[in-house]
Protein backbone atom coordinates (compact mmCIF):
# COMPACT_ATOMS: atom_id res chain seq x y z
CA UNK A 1 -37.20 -32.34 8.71
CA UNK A 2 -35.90 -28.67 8.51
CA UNK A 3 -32.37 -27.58 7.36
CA UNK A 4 -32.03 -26.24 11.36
CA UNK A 5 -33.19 -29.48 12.82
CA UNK A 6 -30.99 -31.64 10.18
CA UNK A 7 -27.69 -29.92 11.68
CA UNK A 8 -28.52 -29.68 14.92
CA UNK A 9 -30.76 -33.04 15.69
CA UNK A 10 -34.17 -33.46 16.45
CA UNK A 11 -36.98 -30.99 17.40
CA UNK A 12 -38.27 -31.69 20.74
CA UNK A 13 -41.33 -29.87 22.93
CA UNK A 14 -40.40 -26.46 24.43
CA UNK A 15 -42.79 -27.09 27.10
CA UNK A 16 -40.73 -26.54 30.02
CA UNK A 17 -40.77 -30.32 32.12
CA UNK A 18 -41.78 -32.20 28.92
CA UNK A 19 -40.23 -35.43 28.43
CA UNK A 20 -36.81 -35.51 26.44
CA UNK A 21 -36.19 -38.73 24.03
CA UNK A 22 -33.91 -40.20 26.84
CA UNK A 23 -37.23 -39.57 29.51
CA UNK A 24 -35.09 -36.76 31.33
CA UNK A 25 -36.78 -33.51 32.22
CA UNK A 26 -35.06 -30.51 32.17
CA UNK A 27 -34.62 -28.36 35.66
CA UNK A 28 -33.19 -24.77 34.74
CA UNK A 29 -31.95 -23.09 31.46
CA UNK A 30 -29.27 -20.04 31.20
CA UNK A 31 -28.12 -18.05 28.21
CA UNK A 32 -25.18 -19.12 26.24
CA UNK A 33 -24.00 -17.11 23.50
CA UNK A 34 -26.97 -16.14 22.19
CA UNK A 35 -28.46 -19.55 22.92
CA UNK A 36 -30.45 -21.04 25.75
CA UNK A 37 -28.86 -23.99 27.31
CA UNK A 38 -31.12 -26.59 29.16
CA UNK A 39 -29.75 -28.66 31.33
CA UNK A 40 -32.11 -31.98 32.75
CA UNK A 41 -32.37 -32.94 36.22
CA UNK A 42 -29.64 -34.72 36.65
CA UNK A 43 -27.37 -31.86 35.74
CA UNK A 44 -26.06 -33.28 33.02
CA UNK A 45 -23.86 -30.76 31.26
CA UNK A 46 -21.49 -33.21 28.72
CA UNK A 47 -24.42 -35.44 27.56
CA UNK A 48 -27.07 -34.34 24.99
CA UNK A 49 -27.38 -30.35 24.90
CA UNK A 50 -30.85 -28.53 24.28
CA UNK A 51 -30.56 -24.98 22.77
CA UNK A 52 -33.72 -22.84 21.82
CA UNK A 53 -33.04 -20.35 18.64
CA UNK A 54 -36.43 -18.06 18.82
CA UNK A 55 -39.46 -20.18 19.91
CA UNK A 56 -37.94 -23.88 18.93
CA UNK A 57 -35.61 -26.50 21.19
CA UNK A 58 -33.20 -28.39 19.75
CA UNK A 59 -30.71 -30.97 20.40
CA UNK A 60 -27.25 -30.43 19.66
CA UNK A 61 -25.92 -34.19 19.24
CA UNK A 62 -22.63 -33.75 18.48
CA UNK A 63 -20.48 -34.54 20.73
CA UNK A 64 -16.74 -32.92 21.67
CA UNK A 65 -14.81 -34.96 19.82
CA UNK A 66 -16.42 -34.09 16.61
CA UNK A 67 -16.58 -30.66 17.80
CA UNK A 68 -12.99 -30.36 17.30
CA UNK A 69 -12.84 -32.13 14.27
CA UNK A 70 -15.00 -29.21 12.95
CA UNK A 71 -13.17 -26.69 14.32
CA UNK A 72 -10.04 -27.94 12.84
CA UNK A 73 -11.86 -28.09 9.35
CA UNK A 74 -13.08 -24.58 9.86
CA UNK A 75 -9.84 -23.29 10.36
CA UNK A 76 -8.67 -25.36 6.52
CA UNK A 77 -11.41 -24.22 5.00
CA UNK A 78 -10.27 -20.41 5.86
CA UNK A 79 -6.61 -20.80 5.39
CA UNK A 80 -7.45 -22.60 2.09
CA UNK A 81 -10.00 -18.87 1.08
CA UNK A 82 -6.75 -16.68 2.30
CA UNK A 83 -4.72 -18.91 0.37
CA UNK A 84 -6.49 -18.24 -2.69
CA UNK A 85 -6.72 -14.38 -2.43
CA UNK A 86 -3.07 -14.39 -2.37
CA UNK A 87 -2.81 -16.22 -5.61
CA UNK A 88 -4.69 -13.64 -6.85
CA UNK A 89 -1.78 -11.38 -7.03
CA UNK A 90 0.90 -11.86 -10.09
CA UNK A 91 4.09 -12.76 -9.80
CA UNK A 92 7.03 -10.85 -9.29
CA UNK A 93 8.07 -11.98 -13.14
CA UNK A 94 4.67 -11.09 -14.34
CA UNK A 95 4.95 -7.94 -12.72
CA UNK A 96 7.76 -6.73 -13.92
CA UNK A 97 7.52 -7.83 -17.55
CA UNK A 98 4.65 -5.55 -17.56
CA UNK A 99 6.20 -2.75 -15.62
CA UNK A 100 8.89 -2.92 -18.43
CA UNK A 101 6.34 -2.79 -21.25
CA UNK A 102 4.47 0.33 -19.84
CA UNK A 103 7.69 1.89 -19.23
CA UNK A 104 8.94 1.51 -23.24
CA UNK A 105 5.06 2.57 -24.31
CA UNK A 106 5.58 5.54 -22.07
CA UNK A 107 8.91 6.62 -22.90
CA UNK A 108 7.52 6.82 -26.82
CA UNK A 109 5.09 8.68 -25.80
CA UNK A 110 7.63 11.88 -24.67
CA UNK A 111 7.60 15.25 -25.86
CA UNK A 112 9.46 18.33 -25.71
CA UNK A 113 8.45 20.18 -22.21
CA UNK A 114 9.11 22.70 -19.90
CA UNK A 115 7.89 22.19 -16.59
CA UNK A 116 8.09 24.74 -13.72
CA UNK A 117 8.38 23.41 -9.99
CA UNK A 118 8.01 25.23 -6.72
CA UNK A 119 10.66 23.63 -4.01
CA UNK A 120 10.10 24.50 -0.74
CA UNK A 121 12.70 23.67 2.23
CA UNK A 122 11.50 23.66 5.93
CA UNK A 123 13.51 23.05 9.25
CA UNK A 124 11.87 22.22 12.47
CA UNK A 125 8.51 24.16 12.03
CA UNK A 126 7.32 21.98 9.34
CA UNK A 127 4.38 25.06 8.45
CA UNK A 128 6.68 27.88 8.03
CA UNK A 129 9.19 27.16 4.65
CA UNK A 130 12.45 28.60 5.10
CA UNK A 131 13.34 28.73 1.86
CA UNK A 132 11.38 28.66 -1.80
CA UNK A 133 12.89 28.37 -5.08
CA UNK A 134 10.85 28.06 -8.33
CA UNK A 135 12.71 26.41 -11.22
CA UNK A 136 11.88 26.02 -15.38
CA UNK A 137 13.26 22.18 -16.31
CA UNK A 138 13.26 21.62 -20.06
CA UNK A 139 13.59 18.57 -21.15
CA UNK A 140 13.77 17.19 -24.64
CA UNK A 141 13.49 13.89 -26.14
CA UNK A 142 15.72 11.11 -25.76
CA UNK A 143 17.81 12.39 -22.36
CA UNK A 144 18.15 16.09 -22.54
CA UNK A 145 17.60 17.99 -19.55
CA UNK A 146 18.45 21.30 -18.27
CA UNK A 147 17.23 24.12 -15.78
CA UNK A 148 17.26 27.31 -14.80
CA UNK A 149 16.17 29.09 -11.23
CA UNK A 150 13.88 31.73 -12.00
CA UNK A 151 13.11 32.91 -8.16
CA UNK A 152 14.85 32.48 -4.58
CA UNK A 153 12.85 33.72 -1.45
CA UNK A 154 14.77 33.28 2.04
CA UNK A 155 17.57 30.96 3.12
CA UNK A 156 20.49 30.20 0.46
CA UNK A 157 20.44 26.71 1.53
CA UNK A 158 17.11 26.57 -0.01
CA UNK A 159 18.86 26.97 -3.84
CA UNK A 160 22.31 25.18 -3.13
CA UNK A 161 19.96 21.96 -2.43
CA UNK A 162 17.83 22.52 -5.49
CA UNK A 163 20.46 23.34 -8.06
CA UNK A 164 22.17 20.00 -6.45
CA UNK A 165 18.88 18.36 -7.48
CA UNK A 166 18.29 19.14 -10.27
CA UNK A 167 22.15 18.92 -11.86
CA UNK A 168 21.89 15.10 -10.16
CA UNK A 169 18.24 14.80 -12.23
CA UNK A 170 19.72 16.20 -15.90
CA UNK A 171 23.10 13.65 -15.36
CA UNK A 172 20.71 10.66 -14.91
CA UNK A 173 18.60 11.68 -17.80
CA UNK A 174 22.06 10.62 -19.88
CA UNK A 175 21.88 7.29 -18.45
CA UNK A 176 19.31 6.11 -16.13
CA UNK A 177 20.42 2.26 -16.68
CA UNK A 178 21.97 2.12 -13.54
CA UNK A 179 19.23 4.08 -11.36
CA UNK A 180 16.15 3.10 -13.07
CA UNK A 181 13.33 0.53 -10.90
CA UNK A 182 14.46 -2.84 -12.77
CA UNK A 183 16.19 -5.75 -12.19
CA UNK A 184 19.58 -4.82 -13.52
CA UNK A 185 19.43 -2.32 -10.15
CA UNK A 186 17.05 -3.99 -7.19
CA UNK A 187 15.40 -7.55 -6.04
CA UNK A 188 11.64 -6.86 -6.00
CA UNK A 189 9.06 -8.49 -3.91
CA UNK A 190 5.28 -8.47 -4.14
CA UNK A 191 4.02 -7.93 -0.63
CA UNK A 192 0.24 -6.65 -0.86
CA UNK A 193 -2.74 -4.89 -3.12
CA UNK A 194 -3.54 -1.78 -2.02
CA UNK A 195 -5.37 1.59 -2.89
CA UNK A 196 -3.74 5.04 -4.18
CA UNK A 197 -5.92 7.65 -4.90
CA UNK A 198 -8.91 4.97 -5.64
CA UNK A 199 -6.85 2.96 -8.15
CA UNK A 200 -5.33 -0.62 -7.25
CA UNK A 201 -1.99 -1.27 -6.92
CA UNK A 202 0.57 -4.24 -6.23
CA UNK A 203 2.92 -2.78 -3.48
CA UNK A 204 6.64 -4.52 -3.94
CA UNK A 205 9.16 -3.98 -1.98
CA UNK A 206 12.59 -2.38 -3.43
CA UNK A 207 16.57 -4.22 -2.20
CA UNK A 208 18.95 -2.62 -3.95
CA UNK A 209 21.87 -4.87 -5.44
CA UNK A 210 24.25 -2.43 -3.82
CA UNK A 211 24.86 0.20 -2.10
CA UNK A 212 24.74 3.15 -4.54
CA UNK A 213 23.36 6.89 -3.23
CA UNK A 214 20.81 7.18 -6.67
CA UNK A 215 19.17 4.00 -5.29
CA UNK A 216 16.21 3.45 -3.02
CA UNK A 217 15.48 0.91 -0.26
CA UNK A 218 11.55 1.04 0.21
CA UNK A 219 8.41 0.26 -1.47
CA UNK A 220 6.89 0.91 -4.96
CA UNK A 221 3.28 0.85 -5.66
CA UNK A 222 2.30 -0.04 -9.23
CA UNK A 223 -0.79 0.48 -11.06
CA UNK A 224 -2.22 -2.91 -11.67
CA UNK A 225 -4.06 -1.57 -15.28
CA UNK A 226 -1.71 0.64 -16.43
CA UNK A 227 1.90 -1.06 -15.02
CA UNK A 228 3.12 2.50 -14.47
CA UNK A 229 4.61 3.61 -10.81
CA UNK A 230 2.11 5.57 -8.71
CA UNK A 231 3.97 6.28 -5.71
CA UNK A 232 7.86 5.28 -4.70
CA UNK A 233 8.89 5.44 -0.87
CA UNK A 234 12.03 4.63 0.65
CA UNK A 235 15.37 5.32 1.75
CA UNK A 236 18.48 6.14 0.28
CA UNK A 237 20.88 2.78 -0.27
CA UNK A 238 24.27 4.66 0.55
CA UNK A 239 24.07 8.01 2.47
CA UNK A 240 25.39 11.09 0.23
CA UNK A 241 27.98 12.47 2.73
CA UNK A 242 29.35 12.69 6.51
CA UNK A 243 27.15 15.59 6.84
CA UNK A 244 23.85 14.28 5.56
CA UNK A 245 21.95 11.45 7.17
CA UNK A 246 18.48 9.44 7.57
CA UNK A 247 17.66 10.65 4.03
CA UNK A 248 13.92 9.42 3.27
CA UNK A 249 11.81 10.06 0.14
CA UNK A 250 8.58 9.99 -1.31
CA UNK A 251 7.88 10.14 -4.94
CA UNK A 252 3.97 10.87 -7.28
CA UNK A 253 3.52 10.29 -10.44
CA UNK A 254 0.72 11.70 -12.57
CA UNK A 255 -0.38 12.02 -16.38
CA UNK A 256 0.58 15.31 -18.06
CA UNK A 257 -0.51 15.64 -21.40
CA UNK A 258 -0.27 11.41 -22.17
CA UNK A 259 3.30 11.79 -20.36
CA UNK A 260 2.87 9.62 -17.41
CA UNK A 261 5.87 11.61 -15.12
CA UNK A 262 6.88 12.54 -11.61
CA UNK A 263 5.66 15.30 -10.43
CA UNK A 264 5.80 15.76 -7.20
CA UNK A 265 8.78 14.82 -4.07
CA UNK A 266 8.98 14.96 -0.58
CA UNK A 267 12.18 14.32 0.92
CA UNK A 268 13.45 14.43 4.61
CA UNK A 269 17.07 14.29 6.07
CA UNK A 270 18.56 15.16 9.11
CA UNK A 271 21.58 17.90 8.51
CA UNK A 272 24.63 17.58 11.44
CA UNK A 273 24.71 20.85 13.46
CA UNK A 274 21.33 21.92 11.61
CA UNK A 275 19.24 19.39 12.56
CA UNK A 276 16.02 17.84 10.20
CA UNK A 277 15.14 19.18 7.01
CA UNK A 278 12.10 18.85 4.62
CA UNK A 279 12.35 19.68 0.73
CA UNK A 280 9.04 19.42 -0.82
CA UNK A 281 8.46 20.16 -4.81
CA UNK A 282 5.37 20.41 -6.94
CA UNK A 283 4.52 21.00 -10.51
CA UNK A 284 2.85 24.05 -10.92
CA UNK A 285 2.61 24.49 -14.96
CA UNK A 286 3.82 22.33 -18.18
CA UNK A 287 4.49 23.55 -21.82
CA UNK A 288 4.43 20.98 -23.86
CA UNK A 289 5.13 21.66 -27.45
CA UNK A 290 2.55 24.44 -28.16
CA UNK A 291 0.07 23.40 -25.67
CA UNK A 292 0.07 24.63 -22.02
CA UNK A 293 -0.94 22.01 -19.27
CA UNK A 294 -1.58 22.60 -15.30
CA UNK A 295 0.11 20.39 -12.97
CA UNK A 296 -0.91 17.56 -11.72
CA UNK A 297 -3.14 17.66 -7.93
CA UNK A 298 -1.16 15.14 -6.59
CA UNK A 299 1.28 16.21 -4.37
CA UNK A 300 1.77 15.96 -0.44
């Protein structure tokens, strides 16, 4: 007997008014699903059912009962496959063990650079920048950073918000201890895997411990080879002033020179009186030590 006619019973003639094992003949057949169903002359349609799959008849011999007993074991036999997927992903300790390894291996890694950005700030017609400032940040090994703005073009606001930037990024180069993505600053949680620019990542969601305005409420995505951030998005934990709300950000990080760094931001907030704002900045060019690097791609 056939694999076919093991699970669904035994062959019988597909003669149309041949005689069935219980002696019934069947009257009329209509499609079911793909399937033929046959049902015998007494219009039996809860007893024995005959389906045809290409040229053969068979009957199906189980009976409702057992149907749901299948069903049921279908739907354990899928929860326990889902079940194991999500083992698949570390745990939040694992994670961040490794995130905090990567991070020391990186940090050795630093060299004197200078890295020139190109901010742009844009209102309500998100193609047309109101502003552009383009900035020199040096930065030298341990936590020394400082900066100069090399060229304004349109709106003042443009420069008041960058030079506010980028005094807020040289103070936390001091110290980053109480800003930096570990556990002494945020709860994590491991929600998904996902894809960023064709590598995996484990996507974990950021709480900050409190409400500070250098920390983020959002998501991180994490390389799951390397351990190093990829991409930060999120919200800030305590808004910077009366004027200033609904301030979102987005955060890439690329390799420059064996550096693995940010280098590129977009940030959105919604100015009283003025309305919604969008400050975007890019790496254009690094100088690192004697060597000259081009930014990274990534960017928004």
């Amino acid at each position: 007997m056939s694999g076919v006619e093991k699970l669904m019973g035994e062959r019988i003639s597909t003669e149309k008014g041949a005689f069935l094992p219980e002696s019934r003949r069947f009257k009329d057949e209509f499609s079911l699903n793909g399937w033929r169903l046959v049902r015998d002359l007494d219009g039996c349609e809860l007893g024995p059912r005959i389906f045809e799959a290409g040229r053969n008849l068979y009957r199906l011999v189980v009976r409702p009962q057992t149907l749901w007993l299948l069903f049921l074991c279908l739907g354990a036999v899928v929860a326990c496959a889902s079940a194991q997927t999500e083992s698949t992903l570390p745990t939040v300790g694992t994670i961040l063990a490794r995130m905090a390894q990567a991070r020391s291996e990186n940090q050795a890694r630093f060299r004197p650079y200078t890295v020139t950005r190109d901010y742009k700030l844009f209102g309500k017609e998100e193609h047309n920048a109101k502003s552009q400032v383009i900035a020199d940040v040096v930065f030298v090994p341990p936590d020394l950073k400082t900066y100069t703005i090399q060229q304004t073009n349109g709106a003042g606001l443009g420069e008041r918000i960058v030079r506010r930037m980028l005094a807020s990024e040289a103070e936390i180069a001091k110290d980053d201890t109480s800003t930096d993505i570990s556990p002494r600053n945020y709860d994590f949680r491991v929600i998904r895997e996902e894809d960023v620019s064709g590598q995996r990542c484990y996507v974990l969601e950021l709480r900050p411990l409190r409400k500070d305005k250098n920390l983020l409420r959002g998501n991180i995505w994490v390389d799951a080879n390397s351990y190093l951030l990829r991409r930060t998005e999120g919200e800030l934990a305590k808004t910077p002033s009366w004027w200033v709300r609904d301030v979102r950000f987005a955060l890439i990080y690329s390799d420059v020179g064996g550096m693995w760094l940010q280098t590129a931001l977009s940030a959105t907030a919604t100015v009283r009186i003025l309305g919604p704002f969008t400050m975007v900045s890019r790496d254009v060019n690094y100088k690192i030590s004697e060597l000259i690097a081009a930014g990274s791609s990534g960017g928004f």
